[in-house]
C-alpha atoms as a PDB file:
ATOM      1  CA  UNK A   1     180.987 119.447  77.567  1.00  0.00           C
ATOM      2  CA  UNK A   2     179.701 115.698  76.401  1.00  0.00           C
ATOM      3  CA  UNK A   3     178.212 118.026  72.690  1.00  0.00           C
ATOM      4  CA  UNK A   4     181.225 119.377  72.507  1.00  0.00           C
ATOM      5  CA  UNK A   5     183.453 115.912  73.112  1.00  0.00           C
ATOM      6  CA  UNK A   6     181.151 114.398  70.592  1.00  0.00           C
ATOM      7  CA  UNK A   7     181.513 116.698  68.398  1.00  0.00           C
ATOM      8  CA  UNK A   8     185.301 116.977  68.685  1.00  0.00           C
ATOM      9  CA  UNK A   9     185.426 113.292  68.138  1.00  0.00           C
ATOM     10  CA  UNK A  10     183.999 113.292  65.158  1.00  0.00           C
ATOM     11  CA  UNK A  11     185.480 116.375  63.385  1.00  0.00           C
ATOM     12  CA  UNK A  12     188.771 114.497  64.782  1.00  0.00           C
ATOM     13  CA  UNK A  13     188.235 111.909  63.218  1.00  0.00           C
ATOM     14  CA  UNK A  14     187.134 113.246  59.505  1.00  0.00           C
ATOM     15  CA  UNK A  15     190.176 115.369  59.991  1.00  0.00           C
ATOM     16  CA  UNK A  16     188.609 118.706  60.247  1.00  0.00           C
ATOM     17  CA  UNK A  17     189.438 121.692  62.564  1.00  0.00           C
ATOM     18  CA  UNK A  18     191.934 124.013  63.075  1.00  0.00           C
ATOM     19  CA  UNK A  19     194.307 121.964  65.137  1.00  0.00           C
ATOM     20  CA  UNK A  20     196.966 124.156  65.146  1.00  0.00           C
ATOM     21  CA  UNK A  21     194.793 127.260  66.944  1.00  0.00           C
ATOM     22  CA  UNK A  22     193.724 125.037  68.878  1.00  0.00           C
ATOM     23  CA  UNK A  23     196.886 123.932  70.430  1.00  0.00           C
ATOM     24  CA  UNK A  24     197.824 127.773  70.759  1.00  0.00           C
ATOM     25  CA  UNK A  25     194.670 128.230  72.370  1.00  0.00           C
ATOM     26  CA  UNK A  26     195.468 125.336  74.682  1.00  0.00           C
ATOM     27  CA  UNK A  27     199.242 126.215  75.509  1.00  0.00           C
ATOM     28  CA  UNK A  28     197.531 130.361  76.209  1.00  0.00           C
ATOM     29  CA  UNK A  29     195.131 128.286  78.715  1.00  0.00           C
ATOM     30  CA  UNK A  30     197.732 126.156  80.316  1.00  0.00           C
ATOM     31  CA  UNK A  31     200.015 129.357  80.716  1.00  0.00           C
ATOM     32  CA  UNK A  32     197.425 131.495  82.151  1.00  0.00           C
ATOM     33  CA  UNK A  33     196.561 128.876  84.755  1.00  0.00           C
ATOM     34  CA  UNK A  34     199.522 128.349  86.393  1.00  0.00           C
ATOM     35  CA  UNK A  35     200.184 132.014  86.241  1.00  0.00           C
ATOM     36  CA  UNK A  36     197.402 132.046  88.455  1.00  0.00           C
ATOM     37  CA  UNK A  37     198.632 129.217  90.798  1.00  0.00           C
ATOM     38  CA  UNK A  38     201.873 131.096  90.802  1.00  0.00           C
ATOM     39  CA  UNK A  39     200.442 134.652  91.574  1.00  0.00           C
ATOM     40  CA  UNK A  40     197.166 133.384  94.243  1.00  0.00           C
ATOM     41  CA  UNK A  41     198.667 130.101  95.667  1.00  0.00           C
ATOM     42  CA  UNK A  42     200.801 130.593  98.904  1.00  0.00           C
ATOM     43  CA  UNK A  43     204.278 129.209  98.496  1.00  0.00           C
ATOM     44  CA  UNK A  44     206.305 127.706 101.294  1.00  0.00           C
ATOM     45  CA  UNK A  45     209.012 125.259 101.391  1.00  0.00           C
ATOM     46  CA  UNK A  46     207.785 121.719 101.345  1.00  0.00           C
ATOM     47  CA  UNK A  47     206.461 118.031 100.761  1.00  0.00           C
ATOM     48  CA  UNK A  48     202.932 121.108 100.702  1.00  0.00           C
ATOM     49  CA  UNK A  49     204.479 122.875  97.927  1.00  0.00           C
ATOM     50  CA  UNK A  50     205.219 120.154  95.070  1.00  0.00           C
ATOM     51  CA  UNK A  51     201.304 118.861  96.163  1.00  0.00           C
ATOM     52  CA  UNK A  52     200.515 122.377  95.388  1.00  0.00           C
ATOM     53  CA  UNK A  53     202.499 122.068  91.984  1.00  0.00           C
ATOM     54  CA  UNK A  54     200.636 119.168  91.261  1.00  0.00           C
ATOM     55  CA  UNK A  55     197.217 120.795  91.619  1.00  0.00           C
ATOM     56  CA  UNK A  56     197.936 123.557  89.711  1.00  0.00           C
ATOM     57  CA  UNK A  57     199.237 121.716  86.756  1.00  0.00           C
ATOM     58  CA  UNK A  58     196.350 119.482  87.154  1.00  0.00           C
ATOM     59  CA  UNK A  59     194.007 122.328  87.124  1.00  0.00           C
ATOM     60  CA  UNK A  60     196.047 123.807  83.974  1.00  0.00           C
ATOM     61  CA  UNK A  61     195.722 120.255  81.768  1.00  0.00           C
ATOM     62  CA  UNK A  62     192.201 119.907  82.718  1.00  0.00           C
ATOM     63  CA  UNK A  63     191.038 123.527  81.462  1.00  0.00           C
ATOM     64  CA  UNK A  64     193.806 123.727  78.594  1.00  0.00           C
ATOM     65  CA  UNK A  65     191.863 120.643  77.602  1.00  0.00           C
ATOM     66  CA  UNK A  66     188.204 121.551  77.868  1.00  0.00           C
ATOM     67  CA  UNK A  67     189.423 124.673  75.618  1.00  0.00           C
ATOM     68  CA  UNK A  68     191.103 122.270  73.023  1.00  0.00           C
ATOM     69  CA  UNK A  69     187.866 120.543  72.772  1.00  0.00           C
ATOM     70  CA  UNK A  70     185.251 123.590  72.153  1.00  0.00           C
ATOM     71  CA  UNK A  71     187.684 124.695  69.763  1.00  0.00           C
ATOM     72  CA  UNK A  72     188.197 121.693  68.055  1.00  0.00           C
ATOM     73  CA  UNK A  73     183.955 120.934  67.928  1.00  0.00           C
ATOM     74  CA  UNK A  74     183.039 124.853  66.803  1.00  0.00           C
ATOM     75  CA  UNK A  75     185.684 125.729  64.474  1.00  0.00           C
ATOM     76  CA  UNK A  76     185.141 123.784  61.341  1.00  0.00           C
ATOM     77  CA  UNK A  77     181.123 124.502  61.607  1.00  0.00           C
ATOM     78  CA  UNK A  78     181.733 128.543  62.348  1.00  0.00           C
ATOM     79  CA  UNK A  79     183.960 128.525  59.209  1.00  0.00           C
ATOM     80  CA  UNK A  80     181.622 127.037  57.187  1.00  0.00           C
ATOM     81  CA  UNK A  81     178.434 128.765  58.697  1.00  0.00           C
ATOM     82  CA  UNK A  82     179.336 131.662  60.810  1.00  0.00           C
ATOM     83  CA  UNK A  83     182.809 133.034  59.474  1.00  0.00           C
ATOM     84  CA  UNK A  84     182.703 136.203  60.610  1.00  0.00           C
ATOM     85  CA  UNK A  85     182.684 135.014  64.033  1.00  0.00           C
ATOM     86  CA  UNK A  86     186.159 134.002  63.886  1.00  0.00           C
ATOM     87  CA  UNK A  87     188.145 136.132  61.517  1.00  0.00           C
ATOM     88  CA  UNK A  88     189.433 138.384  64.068  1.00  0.00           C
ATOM     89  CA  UNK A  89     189.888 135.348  66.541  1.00  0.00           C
ATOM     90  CA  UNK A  90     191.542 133.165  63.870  1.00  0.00           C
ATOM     91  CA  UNK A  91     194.167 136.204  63.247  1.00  0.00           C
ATOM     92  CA  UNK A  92     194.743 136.825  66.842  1.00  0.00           C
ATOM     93  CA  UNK A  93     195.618 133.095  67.733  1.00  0.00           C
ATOM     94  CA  UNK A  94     198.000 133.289  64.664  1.00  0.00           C
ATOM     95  CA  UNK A  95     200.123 136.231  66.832  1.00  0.00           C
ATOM     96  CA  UNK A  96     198.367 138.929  64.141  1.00  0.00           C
ATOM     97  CA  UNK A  97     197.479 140.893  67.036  1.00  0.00           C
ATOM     98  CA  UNK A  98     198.172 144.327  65.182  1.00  0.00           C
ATOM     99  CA  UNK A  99     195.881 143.317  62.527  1.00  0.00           C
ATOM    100  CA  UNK A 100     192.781 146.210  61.587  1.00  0.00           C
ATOM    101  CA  UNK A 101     190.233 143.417  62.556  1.00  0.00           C
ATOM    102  CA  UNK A 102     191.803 141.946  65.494  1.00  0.00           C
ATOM    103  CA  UNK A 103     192.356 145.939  67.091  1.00  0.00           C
ATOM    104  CA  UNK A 104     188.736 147.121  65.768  1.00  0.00           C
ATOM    105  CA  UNK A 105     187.111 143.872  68.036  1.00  0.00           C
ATOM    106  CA  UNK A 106     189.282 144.925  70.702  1.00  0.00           C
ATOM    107  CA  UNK A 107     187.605 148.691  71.006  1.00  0.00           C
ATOM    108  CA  UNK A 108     184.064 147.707  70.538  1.00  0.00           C
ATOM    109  CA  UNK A 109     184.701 144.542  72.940  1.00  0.00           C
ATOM    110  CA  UNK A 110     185.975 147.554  75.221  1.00  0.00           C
ATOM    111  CA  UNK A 111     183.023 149.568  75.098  1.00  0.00           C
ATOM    112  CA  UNK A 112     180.490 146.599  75.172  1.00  0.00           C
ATOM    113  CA  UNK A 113     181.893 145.335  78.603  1.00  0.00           C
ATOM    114  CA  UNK A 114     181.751 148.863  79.661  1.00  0.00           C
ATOM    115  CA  UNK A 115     178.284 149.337  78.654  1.00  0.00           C
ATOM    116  CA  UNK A 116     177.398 145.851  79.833  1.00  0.00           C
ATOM    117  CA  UNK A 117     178.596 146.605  83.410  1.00  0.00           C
ATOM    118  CA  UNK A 118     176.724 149.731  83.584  1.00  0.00           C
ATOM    119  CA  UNK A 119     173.442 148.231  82.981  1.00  0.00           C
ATOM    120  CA  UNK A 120     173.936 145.723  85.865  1.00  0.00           C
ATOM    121  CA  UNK A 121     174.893 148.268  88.306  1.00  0.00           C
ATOM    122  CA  UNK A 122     171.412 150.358  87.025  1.00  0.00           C
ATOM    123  CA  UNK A 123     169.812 146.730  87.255  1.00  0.00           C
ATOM    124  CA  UNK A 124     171.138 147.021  90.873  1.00  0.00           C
ATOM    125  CA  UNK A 125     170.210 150.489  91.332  1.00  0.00           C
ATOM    126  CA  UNK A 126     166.845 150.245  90.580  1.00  0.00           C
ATOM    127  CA  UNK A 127     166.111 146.941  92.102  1.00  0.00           C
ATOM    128  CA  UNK A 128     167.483 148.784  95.505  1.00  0.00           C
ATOM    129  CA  UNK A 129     165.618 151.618  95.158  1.00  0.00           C
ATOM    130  CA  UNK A 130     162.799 149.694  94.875  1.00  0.00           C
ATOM    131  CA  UNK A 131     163.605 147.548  98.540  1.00  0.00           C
ATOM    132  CA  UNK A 132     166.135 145.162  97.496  1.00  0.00           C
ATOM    133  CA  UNK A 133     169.123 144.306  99.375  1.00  0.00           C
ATOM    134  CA  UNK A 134     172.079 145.712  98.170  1.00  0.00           C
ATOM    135  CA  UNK A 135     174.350 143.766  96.134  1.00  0.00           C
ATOM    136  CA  UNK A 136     178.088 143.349  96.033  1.00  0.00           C
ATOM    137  CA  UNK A 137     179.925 142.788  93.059  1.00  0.00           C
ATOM    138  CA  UNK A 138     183.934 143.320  93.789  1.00  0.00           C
ATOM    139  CA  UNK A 139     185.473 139.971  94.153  1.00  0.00           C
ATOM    140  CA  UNK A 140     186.983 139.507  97.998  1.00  0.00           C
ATOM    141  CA  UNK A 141     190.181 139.035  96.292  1.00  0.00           C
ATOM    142  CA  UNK A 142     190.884 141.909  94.962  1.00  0.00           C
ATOM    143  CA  UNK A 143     190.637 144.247  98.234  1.00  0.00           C
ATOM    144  CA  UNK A 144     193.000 141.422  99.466  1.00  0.00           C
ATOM    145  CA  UNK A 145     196.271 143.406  98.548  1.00  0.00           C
ATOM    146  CA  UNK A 146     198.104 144.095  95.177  1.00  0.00           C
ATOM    147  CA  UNK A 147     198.694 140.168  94.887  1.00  0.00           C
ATOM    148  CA  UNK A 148     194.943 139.169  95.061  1.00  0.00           C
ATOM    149  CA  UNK A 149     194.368 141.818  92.920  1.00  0.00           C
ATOM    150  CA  UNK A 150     197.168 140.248  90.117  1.00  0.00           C
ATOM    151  CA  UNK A 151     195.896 136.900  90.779  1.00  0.00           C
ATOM    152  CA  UNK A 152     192.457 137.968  90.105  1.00  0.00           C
ATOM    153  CA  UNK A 153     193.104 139.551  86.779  1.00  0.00           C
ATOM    154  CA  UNK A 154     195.168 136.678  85.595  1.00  0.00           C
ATOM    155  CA  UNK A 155     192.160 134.422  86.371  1.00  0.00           C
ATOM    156  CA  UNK A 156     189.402 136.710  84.834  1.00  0.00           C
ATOM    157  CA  UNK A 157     191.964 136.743  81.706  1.00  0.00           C
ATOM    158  CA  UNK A 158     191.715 133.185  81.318  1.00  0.00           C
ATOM    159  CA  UNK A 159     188.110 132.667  82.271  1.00  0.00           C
ATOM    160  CA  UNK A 160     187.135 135.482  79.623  1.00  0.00           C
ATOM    161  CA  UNK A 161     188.193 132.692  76.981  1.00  0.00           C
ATOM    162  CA  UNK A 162     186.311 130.331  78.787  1.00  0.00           C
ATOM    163  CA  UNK A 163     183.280 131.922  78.965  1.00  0.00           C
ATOM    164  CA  UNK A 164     182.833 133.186  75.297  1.00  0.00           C
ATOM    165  CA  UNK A 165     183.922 129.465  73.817  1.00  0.00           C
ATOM    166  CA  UNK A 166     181.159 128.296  76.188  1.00  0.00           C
ATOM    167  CA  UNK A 167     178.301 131.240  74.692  1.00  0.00           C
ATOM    168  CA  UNK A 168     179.550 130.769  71.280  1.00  0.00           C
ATOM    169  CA  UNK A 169     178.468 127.076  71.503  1.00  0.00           C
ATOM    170  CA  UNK A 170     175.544 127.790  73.878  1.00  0.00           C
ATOM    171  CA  UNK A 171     174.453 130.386  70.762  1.00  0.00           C
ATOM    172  CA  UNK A 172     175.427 127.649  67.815  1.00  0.00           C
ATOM    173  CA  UNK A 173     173.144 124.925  69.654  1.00  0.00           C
ATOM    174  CA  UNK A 174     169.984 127.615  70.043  1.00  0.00           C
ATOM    175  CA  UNK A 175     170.354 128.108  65.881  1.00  0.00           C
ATOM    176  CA  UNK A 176     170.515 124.581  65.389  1.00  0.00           C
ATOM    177  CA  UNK A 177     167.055 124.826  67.438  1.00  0.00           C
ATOM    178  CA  UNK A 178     165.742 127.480  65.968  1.00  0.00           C
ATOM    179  CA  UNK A 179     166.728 127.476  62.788  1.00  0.00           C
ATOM    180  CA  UNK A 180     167.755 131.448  62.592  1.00  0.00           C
ATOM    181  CA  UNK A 181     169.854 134.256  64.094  1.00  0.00           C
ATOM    182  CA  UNK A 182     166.777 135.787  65.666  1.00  0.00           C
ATOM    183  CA  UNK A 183     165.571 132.331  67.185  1.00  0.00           C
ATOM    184  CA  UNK A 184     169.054 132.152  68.525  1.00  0.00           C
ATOM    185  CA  UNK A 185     169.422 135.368  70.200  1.00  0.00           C
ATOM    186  CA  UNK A 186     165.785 135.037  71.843  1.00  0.00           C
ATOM    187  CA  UNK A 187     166.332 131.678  73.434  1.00  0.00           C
ATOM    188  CA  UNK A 188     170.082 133.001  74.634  1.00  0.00           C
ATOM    189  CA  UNK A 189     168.227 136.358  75.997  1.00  0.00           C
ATOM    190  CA  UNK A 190     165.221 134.143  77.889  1.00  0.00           C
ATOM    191  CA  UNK A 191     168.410 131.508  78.848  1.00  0.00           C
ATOM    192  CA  UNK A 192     170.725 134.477  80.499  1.00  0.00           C
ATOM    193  CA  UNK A 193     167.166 136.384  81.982  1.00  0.00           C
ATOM    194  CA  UNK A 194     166.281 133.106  83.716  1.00  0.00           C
ATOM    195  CA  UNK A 195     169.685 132.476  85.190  1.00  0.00           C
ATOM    196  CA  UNK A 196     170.000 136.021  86.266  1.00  0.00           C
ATOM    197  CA  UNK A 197     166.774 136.473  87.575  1.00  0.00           C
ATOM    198  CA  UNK A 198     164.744 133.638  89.020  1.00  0.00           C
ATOM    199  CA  UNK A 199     164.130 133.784  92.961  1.00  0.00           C
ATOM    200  CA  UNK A 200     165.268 137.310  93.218  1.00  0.00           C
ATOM    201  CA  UNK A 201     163.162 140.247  94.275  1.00  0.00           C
ATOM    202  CA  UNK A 202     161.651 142.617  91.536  1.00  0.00           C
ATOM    203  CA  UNK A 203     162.175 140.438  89.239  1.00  0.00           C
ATOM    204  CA  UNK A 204     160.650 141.884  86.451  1.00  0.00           C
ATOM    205  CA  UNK A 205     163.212 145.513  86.629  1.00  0.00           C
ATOM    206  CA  UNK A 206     166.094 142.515  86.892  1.00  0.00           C
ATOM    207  CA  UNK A 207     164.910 140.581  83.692  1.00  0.00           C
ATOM    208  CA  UNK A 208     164.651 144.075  81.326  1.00  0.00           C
ATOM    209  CA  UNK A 209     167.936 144.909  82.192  1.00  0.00           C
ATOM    210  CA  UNK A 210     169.455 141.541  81.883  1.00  0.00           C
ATOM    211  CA  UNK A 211     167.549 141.188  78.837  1.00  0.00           C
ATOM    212  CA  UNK A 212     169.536 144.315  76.862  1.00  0.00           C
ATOM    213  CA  UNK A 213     172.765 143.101  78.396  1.00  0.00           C
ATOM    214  CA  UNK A 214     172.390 139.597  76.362  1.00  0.00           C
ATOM    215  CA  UNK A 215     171.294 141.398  73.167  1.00  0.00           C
ATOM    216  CA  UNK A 216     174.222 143.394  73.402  1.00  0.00           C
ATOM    217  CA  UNK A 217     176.305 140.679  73.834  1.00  0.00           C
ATOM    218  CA  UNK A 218     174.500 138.693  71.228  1.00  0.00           C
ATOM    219  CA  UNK A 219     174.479 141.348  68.644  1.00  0.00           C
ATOM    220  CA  UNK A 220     178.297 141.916  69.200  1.00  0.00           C
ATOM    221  CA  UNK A 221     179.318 138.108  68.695  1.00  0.00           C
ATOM    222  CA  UNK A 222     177.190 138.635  65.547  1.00  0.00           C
ATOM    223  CA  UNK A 223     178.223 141.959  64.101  1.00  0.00           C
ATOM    224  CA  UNK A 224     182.073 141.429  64.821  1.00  0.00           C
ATOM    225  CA  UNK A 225     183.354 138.416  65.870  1.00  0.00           C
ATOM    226  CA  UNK A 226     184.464 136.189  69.361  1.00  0.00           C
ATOM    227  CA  UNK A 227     187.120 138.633  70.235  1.00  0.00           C
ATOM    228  CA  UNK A 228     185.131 141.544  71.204  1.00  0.00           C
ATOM    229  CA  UNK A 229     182.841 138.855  73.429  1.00  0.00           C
ATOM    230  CA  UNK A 230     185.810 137.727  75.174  1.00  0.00           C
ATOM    231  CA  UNK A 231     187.202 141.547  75.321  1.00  0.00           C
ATOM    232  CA  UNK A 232     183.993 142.416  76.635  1.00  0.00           C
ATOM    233  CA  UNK A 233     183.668 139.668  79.242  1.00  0.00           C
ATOM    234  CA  UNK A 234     186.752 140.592  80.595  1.00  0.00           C
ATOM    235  CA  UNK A 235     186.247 144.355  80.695  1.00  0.00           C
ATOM    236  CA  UNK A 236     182.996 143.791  82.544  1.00  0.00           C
ATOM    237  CA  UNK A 237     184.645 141.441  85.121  1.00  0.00           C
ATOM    238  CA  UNK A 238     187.138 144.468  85.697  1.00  0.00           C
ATOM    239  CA  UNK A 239     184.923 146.664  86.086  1.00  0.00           C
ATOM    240  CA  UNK A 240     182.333 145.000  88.213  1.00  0.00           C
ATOM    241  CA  UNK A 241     184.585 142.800  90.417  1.00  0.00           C
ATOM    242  CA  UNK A 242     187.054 145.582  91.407  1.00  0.00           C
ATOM    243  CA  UNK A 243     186.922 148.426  93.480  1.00  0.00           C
ATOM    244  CA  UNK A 244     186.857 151.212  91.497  1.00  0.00           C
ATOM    245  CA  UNK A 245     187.500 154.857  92.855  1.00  0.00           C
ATOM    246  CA  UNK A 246     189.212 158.405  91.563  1.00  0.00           C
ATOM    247  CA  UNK A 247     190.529 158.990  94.843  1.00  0.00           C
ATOM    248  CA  UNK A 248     194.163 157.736  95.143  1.00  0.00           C
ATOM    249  CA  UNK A 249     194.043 158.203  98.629  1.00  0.00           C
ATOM    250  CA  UNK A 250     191.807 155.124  99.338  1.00  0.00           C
ATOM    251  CA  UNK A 251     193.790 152.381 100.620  1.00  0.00           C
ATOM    252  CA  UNK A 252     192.644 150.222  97.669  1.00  0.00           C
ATOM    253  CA  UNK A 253     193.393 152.654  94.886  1.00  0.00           C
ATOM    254  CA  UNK A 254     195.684 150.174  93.170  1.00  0.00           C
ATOM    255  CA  UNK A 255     193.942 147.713  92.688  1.00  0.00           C
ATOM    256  CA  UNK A 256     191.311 150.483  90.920  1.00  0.00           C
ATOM    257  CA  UNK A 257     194.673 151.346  88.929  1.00  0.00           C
ATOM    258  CA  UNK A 258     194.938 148.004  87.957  1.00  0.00           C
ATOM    259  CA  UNK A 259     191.684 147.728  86.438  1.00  0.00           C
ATOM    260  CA  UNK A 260     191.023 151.277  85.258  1.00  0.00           C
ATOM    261  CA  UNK A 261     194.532 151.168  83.582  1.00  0.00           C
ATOM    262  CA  UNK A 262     193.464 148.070  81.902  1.00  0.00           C
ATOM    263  CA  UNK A 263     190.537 148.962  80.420  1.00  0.00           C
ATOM    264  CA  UNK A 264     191.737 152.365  78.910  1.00  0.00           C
ATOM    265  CA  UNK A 265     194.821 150.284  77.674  1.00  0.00           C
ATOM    266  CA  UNK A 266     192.232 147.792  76.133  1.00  0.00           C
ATOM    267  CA  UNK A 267     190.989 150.979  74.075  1.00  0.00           C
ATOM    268  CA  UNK A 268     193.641 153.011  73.475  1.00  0.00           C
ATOM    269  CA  UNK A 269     195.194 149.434  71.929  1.00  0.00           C
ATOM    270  CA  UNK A 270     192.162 148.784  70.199  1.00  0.00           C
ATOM    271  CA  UNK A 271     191.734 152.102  68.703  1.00  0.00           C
ATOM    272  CA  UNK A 272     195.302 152.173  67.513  1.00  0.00           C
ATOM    273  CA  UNK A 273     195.146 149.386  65.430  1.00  0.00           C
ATOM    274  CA  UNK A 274     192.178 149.649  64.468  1.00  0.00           C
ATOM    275  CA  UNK A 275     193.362 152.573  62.538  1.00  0.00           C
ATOM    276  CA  UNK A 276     195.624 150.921  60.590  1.00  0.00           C
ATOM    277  CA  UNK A 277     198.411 153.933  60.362  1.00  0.00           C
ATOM    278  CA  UNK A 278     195.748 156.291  59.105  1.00  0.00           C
ATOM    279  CA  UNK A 279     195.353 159.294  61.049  1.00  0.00           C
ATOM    280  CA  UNK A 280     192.152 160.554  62.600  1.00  0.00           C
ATOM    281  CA  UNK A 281     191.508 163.702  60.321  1.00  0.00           C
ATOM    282  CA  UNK A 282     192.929 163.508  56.490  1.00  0.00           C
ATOM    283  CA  UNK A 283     195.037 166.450  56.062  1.00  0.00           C
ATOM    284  CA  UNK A 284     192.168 167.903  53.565  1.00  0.00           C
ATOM    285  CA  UNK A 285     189.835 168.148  56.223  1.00  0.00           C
ATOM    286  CA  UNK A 286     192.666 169.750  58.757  1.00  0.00           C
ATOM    287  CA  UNK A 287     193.006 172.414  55.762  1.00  0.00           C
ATOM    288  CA  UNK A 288     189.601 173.717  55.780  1.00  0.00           C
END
């Protein structure tokens, strides 16, 4: 946050940046936020209730804020050194969300979360197989009825954006450092490996997985843009934080709905657009 604010202060004040995405950015953030207080706060008539108001808007400033200022510090330096990091995000922010670039992001964001979550649950596999604890990844909200379950999506929504402002910048700083793409992704792999990893049992199984996960990741903020990170990010909190089952007859099979339905929405969405009106199979190839 204090590179960032220094950097926002001085594109500021040479008059660079995208300040109008980054107001729609902010007012996305702000909305998102007290959709959450709305959807996982408990409301009861009250002097309690407008204190509860007061948090939440609080909460919503403060974040809507911290996104205004990553936005404002990366954007002119990813135009001018990494544009095709934001093409697709630059359209979507401008309400282009049924644009070819913005809907292909979307699909491989999809399928990069999905990919990303199954190589933490092998991580896990493997690591217990080998004598580790089990771990537990669904969030306690989301087994805590239909409501925790909304609350919790709105809030992995929001923290999605979060997350892949904060790697985009954690990424830009490493290839200051380093000086190159490759110096980049190898500090961001050993950076994610260490925080995933260190004072954990077999270790070394947790690292390799960890490891692929952040040169997926890294490779996909590369090759497309910071759409399909945030996509992804958000797919794999779905899928990893929610109880997930086939059986509709388990007392928590909505909120599996909820994040199953999602995720194929995510790609069939995706997909769609990414199409652009063509059709899967040209006519002469239907003929043959």
């Amino acid at each position: 946050m204090t590179g960032s604010a220094l950097l926002a202060r001085r594109n500021a004040r040479l008059g660079r940046g995208d300040r109008r995405g980054a107001f729609r950015l902010a007012a996305f953030v702000f909305g998102n936020w007290m959709l959450l207080w709305l959807t996982g706060s408990n409301h009861l008539a009250g002097i309690a209730e407008l204190q509860s108001l007061i948090t939440g808007i609080s909460a919503s400033l403060l974040w809507a804020g911290v996104l205004w200022v990553l936005y404002i510090a990366l954007e002119p330096y990813l135009r001018r050194r990494w544009p095709q990091t934001i093409v697709g995000w630059s359209r979507m922010i401008t309400g282009r969300l049924r644009d070819p670039i913005v809907g292909g992001e979307i699909l491989v964001g999809t399928a990069a979360g999905a990919a990303v979550t199954v190589l933490y649950e092998c991580r896990q596999l493997v690591r217990a197989h080998l004598g580790a604890p089990p771990g537990f990844l669904t969030e306690a909200s989301t087994v805590d009825g239909l409501r925790g379950a909304a609350s919790m999506w709105v809030a992995r929504l929001g923290i999605s954006m979060i997350e892949a402002l904060v790697l985009l910048f954690a990424i830009f700083l490493f290839r200051l450092i380093a000086r190159s793409e490759w110096g980049a992704g190898v500090l961001y792999c050993l950076l994610v490996v260490a925080l995933n990893n260190i004072g954990i049992s077999h270790a070394a199984i947790g690292s390799l997985f960890s490891a692929v996960a952040a040169a997926l990741i890294f490779h996909i903020l590369i090759r497309y843009g910071l759409v399909a990170v945030a996509v992804s990010v958000f797919v794999s909190a779905l899928l990893s934080g929610f109880p997930l089952t086939l059986d509709f007859s388990k007392w928590y099979a909505g909120q599996s709905l909820l994040a199953l339905g999602t995720v194929l929405a995510l790609a069939v969405l995706g997909f769609r657009e990414a199409l652009a009106g063509r059709t899967l199979l040209r006519e002469e190839v239907l003929a043959r």
